[in-house]
Protein backbone atom coordinates (compact mmCIF):
# COMPACT_ATOMS: atom_id res chain seq x y z
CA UNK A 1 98.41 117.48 91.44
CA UNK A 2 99.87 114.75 89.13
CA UNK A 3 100.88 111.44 88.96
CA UNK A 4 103.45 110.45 86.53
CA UNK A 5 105.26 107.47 85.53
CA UNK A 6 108.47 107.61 83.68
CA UNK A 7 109.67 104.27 83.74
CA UNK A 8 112.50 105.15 85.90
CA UNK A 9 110.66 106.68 88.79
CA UNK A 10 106.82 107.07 89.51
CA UNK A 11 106.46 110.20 91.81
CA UNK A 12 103.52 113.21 92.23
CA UNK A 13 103.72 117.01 91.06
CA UNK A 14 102.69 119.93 93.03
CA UNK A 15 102.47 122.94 90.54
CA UNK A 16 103.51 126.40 92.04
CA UNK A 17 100.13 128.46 91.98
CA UNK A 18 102.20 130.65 89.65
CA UNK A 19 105.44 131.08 88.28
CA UNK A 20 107.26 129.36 90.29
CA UNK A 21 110.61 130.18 92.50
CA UNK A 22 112.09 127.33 93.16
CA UNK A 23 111.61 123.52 93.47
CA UNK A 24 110.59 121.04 96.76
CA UNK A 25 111.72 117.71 96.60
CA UNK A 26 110.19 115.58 99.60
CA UNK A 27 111.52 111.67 99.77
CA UNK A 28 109.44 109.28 101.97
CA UNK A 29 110.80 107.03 104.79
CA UNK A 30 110.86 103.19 103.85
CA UNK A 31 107.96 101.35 103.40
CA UNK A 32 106.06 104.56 102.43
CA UNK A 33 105.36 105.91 99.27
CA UNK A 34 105.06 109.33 97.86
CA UNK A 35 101.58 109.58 98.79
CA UNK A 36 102.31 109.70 102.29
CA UNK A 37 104.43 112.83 102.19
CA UNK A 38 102.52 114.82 99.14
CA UNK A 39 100.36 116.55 101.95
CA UNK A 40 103.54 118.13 103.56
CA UNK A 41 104.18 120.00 100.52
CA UNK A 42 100.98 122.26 101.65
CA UNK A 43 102.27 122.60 105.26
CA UNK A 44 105.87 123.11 104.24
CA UNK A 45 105.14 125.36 101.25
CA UNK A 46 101.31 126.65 101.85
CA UNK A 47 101.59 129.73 99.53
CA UNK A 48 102.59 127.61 96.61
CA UNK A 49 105.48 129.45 95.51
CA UNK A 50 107.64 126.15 94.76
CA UNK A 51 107.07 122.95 92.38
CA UNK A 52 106.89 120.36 94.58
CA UNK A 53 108.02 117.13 93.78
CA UNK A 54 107.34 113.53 95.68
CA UNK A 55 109.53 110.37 94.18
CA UNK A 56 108.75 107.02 95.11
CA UNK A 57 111.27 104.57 96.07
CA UNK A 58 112.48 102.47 92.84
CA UNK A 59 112.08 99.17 95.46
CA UNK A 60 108.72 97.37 96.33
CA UNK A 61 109.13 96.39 99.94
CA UNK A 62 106.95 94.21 101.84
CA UNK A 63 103.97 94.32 103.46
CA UNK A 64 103.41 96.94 100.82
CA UNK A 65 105.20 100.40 100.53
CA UNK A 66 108.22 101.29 98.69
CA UNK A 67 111.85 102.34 99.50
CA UNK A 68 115.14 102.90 98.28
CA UNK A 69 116.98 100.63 100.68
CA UNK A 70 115.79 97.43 102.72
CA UNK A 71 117.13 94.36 100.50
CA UNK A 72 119.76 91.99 101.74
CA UNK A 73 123.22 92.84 100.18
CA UNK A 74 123.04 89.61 98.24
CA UNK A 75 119.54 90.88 96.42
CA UNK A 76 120.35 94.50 95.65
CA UNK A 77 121.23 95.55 92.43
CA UNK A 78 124.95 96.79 92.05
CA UNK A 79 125.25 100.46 93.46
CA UNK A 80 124.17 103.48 90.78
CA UNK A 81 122.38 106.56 90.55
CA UNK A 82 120.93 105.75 87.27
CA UNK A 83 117.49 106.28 88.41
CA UNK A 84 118.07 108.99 90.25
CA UNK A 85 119.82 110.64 87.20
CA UNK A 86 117.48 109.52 84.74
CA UNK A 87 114.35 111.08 87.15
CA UNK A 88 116.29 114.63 87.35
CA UNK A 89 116.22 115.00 83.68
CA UNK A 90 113.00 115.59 83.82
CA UNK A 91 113.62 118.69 85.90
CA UNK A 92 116.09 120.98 84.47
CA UNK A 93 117.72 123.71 86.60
């Protein structure tokens, strides 16, 4: 398991146990981060045959936890996918 920051997105790895078949992208709920859904990867995918893949939301909510949603319309930046783009480059098809 590994935690990476690419200055677009931090999120955590789940390497396939070997090569692997496909890819598991999990996103967490808001005020969450992607520590809190990393351990479903096991129950979803317990033979390890995908890469599995937990993002954290580019937006630090309060008390503490992260999200992707959650700010006033006057506070949020203007709509794009830019992160979202930039964080799937990392994964090619």
């Amino acid at each position: 398991m590994d935690m990476v920051a690419l200055g677009v997105l931090d999120y955590r790895v789940r390497h396939a146990a070997s090569g692997p078949q496909g890819g598991l992208v999990l996103f967490h709920g808001r005020g969450a981060d992607e520590n809190d859904v990393y351990p479903l990867l096991d129950t979803l995918d317990s033979a390890q045959r995908l890469v599995g893949v937990t993002p954290r939301g580019p937006l630090l909510l309060p008390p503490s936890g992260a999200g992707s949603d959650g700010l006033a319309k006057e506070h949020r930046p203007p709509p794009t996918m830019s992160k979202l783009e930039e964080f799937w480059r990392y994964f090619p098809v």
